[in-house]
C-alpha atoms as a PDB file:
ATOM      1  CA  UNK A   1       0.000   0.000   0.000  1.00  0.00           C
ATOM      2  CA  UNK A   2       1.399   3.431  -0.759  1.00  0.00           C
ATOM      3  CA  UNK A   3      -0.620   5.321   2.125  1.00  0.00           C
ATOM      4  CA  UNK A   4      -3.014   6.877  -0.483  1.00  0.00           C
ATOM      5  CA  UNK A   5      -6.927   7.207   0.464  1.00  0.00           C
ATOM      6  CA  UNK A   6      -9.229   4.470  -0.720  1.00  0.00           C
ATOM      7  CA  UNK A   7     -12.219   5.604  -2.694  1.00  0.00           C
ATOM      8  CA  UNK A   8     -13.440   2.149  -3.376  1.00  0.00           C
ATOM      9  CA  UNK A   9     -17.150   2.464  -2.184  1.00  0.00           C
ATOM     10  CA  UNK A  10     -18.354   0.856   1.136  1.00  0.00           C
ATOM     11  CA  UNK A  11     -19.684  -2.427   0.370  1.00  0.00           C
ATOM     12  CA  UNK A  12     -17.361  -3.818  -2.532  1.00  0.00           C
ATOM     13  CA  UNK A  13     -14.881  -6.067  -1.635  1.00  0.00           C
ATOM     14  CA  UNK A  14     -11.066  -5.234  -0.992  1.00  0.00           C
ATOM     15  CA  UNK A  15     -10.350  -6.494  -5.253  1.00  0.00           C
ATOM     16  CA  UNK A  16     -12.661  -3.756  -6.558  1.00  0.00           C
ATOM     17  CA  UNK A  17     -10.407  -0.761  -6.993  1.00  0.00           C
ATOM     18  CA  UNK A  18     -11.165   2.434  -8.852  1.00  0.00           C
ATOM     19  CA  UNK A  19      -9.756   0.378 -11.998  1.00  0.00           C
ATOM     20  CA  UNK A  20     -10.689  -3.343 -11.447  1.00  0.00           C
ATOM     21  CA  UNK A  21     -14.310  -1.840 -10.746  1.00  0.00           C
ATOM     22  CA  UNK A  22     -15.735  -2.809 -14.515  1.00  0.00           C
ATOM     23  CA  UNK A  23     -12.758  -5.917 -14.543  1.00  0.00           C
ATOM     24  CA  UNK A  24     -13.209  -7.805 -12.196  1.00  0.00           C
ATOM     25  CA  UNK A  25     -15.262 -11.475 -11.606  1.00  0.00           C
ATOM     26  CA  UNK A  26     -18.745 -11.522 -10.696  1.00  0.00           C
ATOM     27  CA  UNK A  27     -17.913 -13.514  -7.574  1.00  0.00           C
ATOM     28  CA  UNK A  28     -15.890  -9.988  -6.304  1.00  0.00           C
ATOM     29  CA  UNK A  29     -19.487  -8.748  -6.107  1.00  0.00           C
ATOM     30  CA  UNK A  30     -21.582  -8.550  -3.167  1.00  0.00           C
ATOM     31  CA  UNK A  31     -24.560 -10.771  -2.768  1.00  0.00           C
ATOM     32  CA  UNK A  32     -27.840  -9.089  -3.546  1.00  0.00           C
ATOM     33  CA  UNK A  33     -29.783  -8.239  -0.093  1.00  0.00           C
ATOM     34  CA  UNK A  34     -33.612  -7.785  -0.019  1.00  0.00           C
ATOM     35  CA  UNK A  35     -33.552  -4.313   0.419  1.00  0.00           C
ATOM     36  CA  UNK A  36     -30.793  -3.734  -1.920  1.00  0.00           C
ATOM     37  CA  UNK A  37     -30.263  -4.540  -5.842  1.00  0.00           C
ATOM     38  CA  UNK A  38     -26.006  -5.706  -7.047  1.00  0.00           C
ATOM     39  CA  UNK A  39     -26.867  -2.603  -8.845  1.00  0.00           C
ATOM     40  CA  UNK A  40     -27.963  -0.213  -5.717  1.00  0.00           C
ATOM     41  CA  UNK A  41     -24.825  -1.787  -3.911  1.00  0.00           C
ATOM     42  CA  UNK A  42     -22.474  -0.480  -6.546  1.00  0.00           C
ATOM     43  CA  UNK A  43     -24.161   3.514  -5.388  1.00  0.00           C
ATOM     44  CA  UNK A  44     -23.066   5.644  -2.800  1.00  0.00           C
ATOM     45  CA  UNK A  45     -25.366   5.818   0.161  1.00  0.00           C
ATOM     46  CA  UNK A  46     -27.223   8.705  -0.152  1.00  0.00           C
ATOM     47  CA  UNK A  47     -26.262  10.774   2.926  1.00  0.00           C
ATOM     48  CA  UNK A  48     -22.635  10.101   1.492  1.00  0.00           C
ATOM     49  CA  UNK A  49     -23.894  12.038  -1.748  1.00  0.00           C
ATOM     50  CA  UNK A  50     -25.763  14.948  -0.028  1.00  0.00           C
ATOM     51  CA  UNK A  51     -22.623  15.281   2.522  1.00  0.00           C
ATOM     52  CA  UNK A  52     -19.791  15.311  -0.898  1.00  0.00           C
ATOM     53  CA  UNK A  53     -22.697  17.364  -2.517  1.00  0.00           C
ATOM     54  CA  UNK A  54     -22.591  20.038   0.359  1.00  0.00           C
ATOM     55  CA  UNK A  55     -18.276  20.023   1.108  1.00  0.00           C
ATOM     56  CA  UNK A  56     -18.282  20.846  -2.629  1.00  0.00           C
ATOM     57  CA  UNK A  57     -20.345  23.992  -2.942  1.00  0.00           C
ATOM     58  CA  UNK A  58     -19.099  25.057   0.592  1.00  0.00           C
ATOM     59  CA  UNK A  59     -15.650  24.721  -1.371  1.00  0.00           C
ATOM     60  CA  UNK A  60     -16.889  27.008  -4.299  1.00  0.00           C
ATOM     61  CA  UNK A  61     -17.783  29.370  -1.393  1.00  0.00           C
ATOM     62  CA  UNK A  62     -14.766  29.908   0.537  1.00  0.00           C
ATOM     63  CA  UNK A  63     -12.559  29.840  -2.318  1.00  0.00           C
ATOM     64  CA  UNK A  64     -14.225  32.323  -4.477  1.00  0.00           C
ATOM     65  CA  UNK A  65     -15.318  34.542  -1.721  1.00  0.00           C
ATOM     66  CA  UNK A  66     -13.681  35.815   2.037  1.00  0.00           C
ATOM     67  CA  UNK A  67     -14.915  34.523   5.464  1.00  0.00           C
ATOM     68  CA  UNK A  68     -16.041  38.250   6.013  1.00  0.00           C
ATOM     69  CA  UNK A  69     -17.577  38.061   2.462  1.00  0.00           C
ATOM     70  CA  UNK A  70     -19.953  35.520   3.631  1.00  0.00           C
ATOM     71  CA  UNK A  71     -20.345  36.015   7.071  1.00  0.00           C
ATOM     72  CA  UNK A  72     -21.793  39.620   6.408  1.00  0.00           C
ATOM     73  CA  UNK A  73     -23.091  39.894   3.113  1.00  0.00           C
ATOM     74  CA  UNK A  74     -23.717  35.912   2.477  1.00  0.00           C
ATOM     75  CA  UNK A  75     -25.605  36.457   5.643  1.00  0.00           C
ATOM     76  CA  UNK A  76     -27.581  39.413   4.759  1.00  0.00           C
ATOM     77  CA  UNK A  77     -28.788  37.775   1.711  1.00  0.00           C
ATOM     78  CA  UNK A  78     -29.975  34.686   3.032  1.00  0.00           C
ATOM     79  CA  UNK A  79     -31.600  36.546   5.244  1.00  0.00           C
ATOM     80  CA  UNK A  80     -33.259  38.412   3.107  1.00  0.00           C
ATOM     81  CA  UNK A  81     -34.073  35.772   0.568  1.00  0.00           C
ATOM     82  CA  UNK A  82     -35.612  33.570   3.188  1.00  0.00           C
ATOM     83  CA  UNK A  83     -37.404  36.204   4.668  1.00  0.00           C
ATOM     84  CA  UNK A  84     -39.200  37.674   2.243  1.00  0.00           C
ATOM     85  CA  UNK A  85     -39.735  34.286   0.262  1.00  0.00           C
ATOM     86  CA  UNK A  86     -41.086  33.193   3.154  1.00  0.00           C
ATOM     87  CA  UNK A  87     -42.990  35.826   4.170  1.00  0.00           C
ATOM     88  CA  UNK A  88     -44.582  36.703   0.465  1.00  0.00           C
ATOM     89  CA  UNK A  89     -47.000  33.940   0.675  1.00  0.00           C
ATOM     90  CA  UNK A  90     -49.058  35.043   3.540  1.00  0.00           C
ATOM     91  CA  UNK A  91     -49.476  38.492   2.375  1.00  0.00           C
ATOM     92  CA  UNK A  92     -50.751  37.770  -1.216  1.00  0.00           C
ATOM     93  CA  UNK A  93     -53.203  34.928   0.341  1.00  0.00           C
ATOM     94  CA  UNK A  94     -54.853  38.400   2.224  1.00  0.00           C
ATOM     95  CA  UNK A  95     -54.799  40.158  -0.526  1.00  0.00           C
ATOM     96  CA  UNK A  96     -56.541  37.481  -3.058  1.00  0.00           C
ATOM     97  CA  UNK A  97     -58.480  36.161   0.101  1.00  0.00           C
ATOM     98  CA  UNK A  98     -57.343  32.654  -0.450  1.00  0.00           C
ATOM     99  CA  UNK A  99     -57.258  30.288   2.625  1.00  0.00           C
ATOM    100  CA  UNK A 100     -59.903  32.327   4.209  1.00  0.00           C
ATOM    101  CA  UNK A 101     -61.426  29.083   6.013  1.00  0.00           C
ATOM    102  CA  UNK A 102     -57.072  29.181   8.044  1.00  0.00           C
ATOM    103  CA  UNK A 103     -56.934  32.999   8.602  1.00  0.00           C
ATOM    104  CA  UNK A 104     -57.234  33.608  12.207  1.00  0.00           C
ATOM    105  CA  UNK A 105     -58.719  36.837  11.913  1.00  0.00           C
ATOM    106  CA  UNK A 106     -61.119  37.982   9.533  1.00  0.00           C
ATOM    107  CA  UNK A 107     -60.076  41.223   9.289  1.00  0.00           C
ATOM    108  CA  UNK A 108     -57.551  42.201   6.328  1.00  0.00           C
ATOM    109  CA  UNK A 109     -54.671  44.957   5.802  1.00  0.00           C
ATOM    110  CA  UNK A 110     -55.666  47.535   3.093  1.00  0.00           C
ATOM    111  CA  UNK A 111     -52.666  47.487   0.298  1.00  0.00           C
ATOM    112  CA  UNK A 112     -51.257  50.594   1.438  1.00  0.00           C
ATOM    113  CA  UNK A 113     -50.673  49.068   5.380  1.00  0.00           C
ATOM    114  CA  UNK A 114     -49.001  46.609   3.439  1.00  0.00           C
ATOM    115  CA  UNK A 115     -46.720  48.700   1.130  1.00  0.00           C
ATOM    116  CA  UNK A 116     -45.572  50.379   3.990  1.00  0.00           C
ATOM    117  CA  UNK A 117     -44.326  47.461   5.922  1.00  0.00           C
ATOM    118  CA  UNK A 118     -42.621  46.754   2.996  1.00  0.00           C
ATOM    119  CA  UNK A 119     -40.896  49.604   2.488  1.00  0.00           C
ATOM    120  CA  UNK A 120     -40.024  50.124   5.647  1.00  0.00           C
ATOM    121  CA  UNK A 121     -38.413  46.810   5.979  1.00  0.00           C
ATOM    122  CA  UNK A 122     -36.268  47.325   3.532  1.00  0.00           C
ATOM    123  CA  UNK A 123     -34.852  50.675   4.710  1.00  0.00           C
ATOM    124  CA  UNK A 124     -34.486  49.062   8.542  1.00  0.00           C
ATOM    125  CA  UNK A 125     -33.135  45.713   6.902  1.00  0.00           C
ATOM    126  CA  UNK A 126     -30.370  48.006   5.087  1.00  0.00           C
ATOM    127  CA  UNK A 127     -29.987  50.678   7.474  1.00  0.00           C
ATOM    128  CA  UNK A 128     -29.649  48.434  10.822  1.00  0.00           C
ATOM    129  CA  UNK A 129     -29.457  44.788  10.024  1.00  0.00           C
ATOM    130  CA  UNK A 130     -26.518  44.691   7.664  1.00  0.00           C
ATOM    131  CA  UNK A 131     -24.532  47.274   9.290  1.00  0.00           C
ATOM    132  CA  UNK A 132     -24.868  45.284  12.856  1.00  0.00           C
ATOM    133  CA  UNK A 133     -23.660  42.160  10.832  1.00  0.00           C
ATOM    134  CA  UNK A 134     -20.718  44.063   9.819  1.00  0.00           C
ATOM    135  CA  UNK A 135     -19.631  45.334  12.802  1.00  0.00           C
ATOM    136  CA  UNK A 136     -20.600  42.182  15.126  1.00  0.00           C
ATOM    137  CA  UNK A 137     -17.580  40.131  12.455  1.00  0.00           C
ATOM    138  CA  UNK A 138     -14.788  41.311  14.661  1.00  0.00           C
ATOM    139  CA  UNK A 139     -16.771  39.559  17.576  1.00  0.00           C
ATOM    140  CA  UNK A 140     -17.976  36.473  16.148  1.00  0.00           C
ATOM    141  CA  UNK A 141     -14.152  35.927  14.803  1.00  0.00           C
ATOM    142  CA  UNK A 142     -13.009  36.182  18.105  1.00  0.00           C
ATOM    143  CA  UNK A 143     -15.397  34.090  20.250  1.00  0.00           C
ATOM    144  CA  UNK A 144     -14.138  31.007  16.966  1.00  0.00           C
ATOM    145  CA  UNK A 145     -16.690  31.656  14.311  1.00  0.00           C
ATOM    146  CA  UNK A 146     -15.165  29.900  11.225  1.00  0.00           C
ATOM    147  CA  UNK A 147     -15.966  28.945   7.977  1.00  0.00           C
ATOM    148  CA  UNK A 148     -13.290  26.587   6.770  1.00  0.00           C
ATOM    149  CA  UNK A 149     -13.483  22.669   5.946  1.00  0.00           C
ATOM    150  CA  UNK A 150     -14.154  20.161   7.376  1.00  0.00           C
ATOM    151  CA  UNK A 151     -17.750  21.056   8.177  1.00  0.00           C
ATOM    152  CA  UNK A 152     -19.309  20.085  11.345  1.00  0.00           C
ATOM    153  CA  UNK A 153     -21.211  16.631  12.333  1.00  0.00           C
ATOM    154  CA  UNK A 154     -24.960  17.171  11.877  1.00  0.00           C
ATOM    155  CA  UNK A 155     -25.100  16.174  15.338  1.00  0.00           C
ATOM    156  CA  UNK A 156     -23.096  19.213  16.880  1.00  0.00           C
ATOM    157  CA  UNK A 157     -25.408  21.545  14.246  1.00  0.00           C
ATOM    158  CA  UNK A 158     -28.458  20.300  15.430  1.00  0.00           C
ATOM    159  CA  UNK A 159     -27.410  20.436  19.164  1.00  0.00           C
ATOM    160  CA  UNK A 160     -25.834  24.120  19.019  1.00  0.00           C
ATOM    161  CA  UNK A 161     -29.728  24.874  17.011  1.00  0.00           C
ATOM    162  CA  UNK A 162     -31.577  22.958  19.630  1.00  0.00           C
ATOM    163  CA  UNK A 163     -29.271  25.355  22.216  1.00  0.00           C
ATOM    164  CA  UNK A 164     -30.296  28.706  20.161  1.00  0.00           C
ATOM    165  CA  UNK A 165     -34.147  28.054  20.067  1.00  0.00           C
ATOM    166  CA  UNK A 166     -34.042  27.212  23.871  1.00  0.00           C
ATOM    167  CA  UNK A 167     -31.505  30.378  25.067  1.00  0.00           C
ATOM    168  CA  UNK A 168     -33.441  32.742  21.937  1.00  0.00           C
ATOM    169  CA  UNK A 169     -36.856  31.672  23.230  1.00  0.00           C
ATOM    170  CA  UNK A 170     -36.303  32.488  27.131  1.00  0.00           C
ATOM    171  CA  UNK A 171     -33.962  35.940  26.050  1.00  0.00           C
ATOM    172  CA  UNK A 172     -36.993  37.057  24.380  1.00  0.00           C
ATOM    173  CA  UNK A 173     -39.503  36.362  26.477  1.00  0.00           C
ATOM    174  CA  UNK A 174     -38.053  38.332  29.303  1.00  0.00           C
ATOM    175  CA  UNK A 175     -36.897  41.482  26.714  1.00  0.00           C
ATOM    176  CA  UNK A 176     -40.873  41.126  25.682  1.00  0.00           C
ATOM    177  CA  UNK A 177     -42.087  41.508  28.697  1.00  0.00           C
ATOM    178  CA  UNK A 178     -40.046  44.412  29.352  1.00  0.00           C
ATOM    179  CA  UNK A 179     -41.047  45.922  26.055  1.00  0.00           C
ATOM    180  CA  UNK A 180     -44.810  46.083  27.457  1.00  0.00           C
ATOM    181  CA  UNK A 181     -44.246  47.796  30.031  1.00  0.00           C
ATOM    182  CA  UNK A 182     -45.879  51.286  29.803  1.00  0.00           C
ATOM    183  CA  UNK A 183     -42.977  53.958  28.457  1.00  0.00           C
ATOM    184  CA  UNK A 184     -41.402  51.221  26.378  1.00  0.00           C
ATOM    185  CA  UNK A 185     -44.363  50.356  24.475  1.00  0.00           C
ATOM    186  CA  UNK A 186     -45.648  53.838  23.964  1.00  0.00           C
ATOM    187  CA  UNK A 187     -42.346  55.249  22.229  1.00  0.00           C
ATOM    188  CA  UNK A 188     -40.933  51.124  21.164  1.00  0.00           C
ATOM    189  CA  UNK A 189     -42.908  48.358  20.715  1.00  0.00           C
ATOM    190  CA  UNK A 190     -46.089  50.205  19.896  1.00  0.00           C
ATOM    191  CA  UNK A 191     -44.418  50.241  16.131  1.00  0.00           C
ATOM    192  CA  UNK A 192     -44.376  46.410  15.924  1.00  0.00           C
ATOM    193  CA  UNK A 193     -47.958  46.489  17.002  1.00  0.00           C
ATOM    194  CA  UNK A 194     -49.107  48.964  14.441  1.00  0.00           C
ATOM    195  CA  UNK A 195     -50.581  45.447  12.459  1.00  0.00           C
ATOM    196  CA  UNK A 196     -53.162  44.203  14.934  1.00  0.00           C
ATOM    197  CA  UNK A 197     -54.027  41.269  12.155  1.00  0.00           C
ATOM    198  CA  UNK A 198     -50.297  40.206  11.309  1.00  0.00           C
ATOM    199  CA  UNK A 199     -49.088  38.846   8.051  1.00  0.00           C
ATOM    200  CA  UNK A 200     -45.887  37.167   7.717  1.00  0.00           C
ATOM    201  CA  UNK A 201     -43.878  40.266   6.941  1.00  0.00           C
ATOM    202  CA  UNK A 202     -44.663  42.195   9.812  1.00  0.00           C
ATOM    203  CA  UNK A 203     -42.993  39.903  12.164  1.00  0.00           C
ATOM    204  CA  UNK A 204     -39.572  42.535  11.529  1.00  0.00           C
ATOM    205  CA  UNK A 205     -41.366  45.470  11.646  1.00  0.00           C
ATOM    206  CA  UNK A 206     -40.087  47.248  14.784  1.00  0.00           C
ATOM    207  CA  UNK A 207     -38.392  50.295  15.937  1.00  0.00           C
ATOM    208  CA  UNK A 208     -34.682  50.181  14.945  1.00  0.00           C
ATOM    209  CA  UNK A 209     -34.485  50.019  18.889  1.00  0.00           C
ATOM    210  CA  UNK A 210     -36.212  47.391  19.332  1.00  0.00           C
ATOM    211  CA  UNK A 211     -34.914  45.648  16.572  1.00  0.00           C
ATOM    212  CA  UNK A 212     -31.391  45.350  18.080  1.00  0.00           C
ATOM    213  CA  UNK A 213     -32.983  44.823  21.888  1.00  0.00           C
ATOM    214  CA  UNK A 214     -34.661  41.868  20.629  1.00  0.00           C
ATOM    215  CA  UNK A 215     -32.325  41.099  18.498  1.00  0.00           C
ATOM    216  CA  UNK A 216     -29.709  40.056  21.263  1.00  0.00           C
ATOM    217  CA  UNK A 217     -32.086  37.192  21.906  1.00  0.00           C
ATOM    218  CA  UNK A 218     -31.198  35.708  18.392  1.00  0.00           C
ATOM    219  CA  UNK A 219     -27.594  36.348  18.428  1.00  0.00           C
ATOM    220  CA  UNK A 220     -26.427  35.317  22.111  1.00  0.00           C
ATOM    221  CA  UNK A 221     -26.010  31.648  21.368  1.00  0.00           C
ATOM    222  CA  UNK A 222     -24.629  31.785  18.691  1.00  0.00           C
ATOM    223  CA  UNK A 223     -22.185  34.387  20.196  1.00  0.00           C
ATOM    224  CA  UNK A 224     -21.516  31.981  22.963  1.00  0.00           C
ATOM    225  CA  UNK A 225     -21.025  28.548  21.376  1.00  0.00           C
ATOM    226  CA  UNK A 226     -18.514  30.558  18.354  1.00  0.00           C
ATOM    227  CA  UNK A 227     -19.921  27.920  16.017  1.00  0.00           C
ATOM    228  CA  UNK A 228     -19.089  27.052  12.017  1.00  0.00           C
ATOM    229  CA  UNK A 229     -20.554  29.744   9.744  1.00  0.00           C
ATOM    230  CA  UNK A 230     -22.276  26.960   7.907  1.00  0.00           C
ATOM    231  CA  UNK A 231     -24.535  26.179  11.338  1.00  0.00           C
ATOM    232  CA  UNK A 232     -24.940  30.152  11.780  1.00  0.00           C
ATOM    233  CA  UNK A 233     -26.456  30.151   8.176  1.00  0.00           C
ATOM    234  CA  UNK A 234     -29.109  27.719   8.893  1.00  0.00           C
ATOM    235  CA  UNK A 235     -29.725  28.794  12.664  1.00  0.00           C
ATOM    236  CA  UNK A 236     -30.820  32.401  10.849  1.00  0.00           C
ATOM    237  CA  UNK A 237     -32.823  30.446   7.887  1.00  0.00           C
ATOM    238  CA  UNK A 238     -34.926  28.518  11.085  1.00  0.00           C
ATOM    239  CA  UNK A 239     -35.077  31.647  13.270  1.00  0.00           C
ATOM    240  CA  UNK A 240     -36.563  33.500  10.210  1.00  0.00           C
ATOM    241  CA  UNK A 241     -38.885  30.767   9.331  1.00  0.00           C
ATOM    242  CA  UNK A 242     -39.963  30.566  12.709  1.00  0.00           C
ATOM    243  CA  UNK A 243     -41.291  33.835  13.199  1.00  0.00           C
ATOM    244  CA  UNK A 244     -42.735  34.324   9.868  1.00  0.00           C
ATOM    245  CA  UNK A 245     -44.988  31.417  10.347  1.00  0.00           C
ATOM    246  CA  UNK A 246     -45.775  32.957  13.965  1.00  0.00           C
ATOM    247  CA  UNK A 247     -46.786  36.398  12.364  1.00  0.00           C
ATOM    248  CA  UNK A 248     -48.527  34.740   9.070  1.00  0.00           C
ATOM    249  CA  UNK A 249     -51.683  34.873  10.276  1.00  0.00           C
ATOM    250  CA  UNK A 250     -53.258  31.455   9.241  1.00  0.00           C
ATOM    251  CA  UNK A 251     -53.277  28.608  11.147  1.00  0.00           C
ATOM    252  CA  UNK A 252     -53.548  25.515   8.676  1.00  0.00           C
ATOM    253  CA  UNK A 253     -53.833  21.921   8.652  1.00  0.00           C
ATOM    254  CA  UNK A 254     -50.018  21.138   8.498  1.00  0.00           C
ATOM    255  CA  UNK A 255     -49.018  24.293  10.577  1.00  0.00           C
ATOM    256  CA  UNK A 256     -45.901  23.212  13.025  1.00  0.00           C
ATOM    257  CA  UNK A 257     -48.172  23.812  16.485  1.00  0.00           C
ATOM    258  CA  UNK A 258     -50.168  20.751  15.384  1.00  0.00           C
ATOM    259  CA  UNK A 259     -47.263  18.264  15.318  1.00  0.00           C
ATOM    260  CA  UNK A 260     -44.413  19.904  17.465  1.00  0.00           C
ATOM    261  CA  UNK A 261     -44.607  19.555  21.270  1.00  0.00           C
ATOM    262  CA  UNK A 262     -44.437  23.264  23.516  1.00  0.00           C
ATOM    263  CA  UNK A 263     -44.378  25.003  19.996  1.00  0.00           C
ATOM    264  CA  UNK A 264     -46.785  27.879  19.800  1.00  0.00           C
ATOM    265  CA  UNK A 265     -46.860  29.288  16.453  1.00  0.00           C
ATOM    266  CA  UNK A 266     -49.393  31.654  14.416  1.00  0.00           C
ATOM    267  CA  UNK A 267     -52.612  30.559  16.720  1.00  0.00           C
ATOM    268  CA  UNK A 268     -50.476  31.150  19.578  1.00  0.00           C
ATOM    269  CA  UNK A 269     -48.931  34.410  18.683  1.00  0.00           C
ATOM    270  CA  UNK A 270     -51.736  36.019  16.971  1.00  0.00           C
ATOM    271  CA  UNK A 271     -53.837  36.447  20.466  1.00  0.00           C
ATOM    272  CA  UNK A 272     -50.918  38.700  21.457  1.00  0.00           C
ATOM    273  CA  UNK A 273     -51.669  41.206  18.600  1.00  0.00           C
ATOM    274  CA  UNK A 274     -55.131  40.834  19.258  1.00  0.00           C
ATOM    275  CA  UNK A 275     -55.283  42.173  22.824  1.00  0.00           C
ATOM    276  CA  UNK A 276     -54.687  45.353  24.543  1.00  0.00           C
ATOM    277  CA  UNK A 277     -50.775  45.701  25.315  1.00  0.00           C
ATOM    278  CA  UNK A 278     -50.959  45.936  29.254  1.00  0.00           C
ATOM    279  CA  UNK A 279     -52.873  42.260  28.840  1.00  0.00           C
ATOM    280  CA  UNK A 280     -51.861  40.817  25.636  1.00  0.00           C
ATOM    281  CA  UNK A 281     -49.599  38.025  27.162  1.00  0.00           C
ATOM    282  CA  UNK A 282     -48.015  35.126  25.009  1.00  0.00           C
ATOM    283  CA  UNK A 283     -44.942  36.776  24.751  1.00  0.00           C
ATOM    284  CA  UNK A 284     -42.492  33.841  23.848  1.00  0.00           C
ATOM    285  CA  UNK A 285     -40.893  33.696  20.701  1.00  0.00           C
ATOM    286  CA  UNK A 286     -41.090  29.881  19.686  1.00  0.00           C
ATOM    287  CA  UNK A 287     -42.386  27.947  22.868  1.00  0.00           C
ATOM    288  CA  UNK A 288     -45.188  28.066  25.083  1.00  0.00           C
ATOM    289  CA  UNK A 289     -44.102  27.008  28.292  1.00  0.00           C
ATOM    290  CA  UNK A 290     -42.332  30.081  29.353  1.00  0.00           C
ATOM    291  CA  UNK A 291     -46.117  31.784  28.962  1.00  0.00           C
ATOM    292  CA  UNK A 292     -46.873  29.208  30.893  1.00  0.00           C
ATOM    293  CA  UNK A 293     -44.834  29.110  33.513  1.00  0.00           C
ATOM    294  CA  UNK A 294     -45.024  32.617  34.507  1.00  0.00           C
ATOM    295  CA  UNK A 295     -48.812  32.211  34.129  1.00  0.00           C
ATOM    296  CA  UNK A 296     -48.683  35.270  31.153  1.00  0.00           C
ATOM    297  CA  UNK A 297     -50.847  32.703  28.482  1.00  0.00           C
ATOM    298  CA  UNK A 298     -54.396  33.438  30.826  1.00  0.00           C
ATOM    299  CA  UNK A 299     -55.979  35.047  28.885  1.00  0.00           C
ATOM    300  CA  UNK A 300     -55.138  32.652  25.571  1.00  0.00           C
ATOM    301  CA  UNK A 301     -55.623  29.832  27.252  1.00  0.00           C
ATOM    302  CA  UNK A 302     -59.638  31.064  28.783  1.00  0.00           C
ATOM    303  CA  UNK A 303     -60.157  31.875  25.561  1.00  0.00           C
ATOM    304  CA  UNK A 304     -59.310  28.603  23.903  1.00  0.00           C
ATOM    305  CA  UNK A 305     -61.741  27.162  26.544  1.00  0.00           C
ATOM    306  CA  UNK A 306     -64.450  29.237  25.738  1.00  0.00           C
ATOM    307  CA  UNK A 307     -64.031  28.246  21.856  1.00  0.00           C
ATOM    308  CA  UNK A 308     -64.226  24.911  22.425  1.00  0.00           C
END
């Protein structure tokens, strides 16, 4: 052996080099298995292929572009893209009055309510977001965000995310709160509750103060654990899905509160637009149990009872 690494695929036996492959006897083969054809055997697996299939266009990525590059402006724009792809959806089913049977309340933004969210989204989303991503670098470099090879085991990435949702969830349920108290509201969070029927899109409308008070919550564990770029990226795309789906408005069939245990979603989330600010409640993020806990999901929860 001259040390070199093997890429005959798992399976074959030791004669079936990259060469001998189409040369050599059909007894080198493996015998067929029920679940799998000579044929299949002869494949890669196909978390092999979706793992080679992500190293190579994280490759691409760090070789045709710096780690500040992509961790601001890669950032920004899957941000963005997820965001308002996301967020889209719920917007134009108000507008056409599709799903009508899933919206939670009847009630409807004019066009102009939602042109302005839009537009101011964009200026806050340009004006605050991308210029705290740029700044935060420095930071995030030194507490061991990276973006080289290898990438890391889907079981750290889905810890670390498991981590953020928990740490995000209580951060924000406390800077909530605080945001309802009296002076904050009137001159803060009152601008986030401008939309008293929500659509996806409003869920980052907010005053550029609140916007980087609350959004501590989604940046602290990721800030604490220094974790691979490529977990940061997807950690944003959940977040963002997350709260879109809180804000959308429409609570359907396959919504993520009907399947996911201590989730709240749209249902949930919704009440707290609904009702006055000094008694809105349901001021988690993602979970319900905080809400619960601190006994601030009353209201929701009488009124649940009396709709059943």
């Amino acid at each position: 052996m001259d040390g070199s690494l093997s890429l005959r695929p798992r399976g074959l036996c030791p004669c079936l080099s990259a060469y001998s492959l189409s040369h050599s006897p059909l007894h080198c083969l493996p015998l067929p298995s029920k679940s799998r054809s000579p044929v299949a055997a002869l494949l890669p697996h196909p978390s092999m292929a979706m793992a080679s299939l992500l190293e190579s266009g994280w490759t691409y990525l760090i070789t045709h572009f710096s780690e500040f590059q992509l961790a601001t402006l890669g950032t920004f724009i899957i941000h963005e893209s997820v965001f308002f792809l996301s967020g889209f959806p719920s917007l134009c089913f108000e507008r056409a009055g599709l799903f009508n049977k899933y919206k939670i309340q009847k009630k409807s933004n004019t066009p102009d309510a939602q042109g302005k969210c839009i537009m101011r989204l964009i200026l806050y989303h340009v004006c605050v977001n991308l210029p705290v991503m740029i700044v935060s670098y420095p930071a995030f470099r030194y507490v061991g965000l990276r973006s080289s090879l290898p990438l890391p085991s889907w079981s750290i990435i889905l810890s670390q995310i498991l981590f953020y949702f928990i740490l995000e969830d209580f951060v924000f349920y406390w800077g909530h709160r605080v945001l309802h108290t009296k002076w904050l509201y009137k001159h803060v969070h009152s601008i986030h509750h401008e939309y008293a029927t929500p659509f996806g899109l409003t869920s980052e409308y907010a005053h550029p103060a609140e916007i980087l008070f609350l959004g501590f919550a989604t940046i602290i564990g990721p800030a604490l654990t220094g974790p691979h770029l490529f977990t940061l990226w997807l950690w944003v795309i959940l977040r963002v899905l997350e709260t879109v789906e809180a804000h959308s408005g429409y609570h359907f069939p396959w919504s993520p509160a009907k399947f996911l245990p201590l989730y709240g979603g749209a249902e949930f989330h919704d009440y707290h637009h609904r009702v006055l600010y000094t008694k809105s409640g349901n001021y988690s993020s993602t979970f319900i149990y905080m809400d619960w806990l601190f006994g601030t999901d009353k209201g929701y929860r009488k009124l649940k009872a009396l709709e059943e």
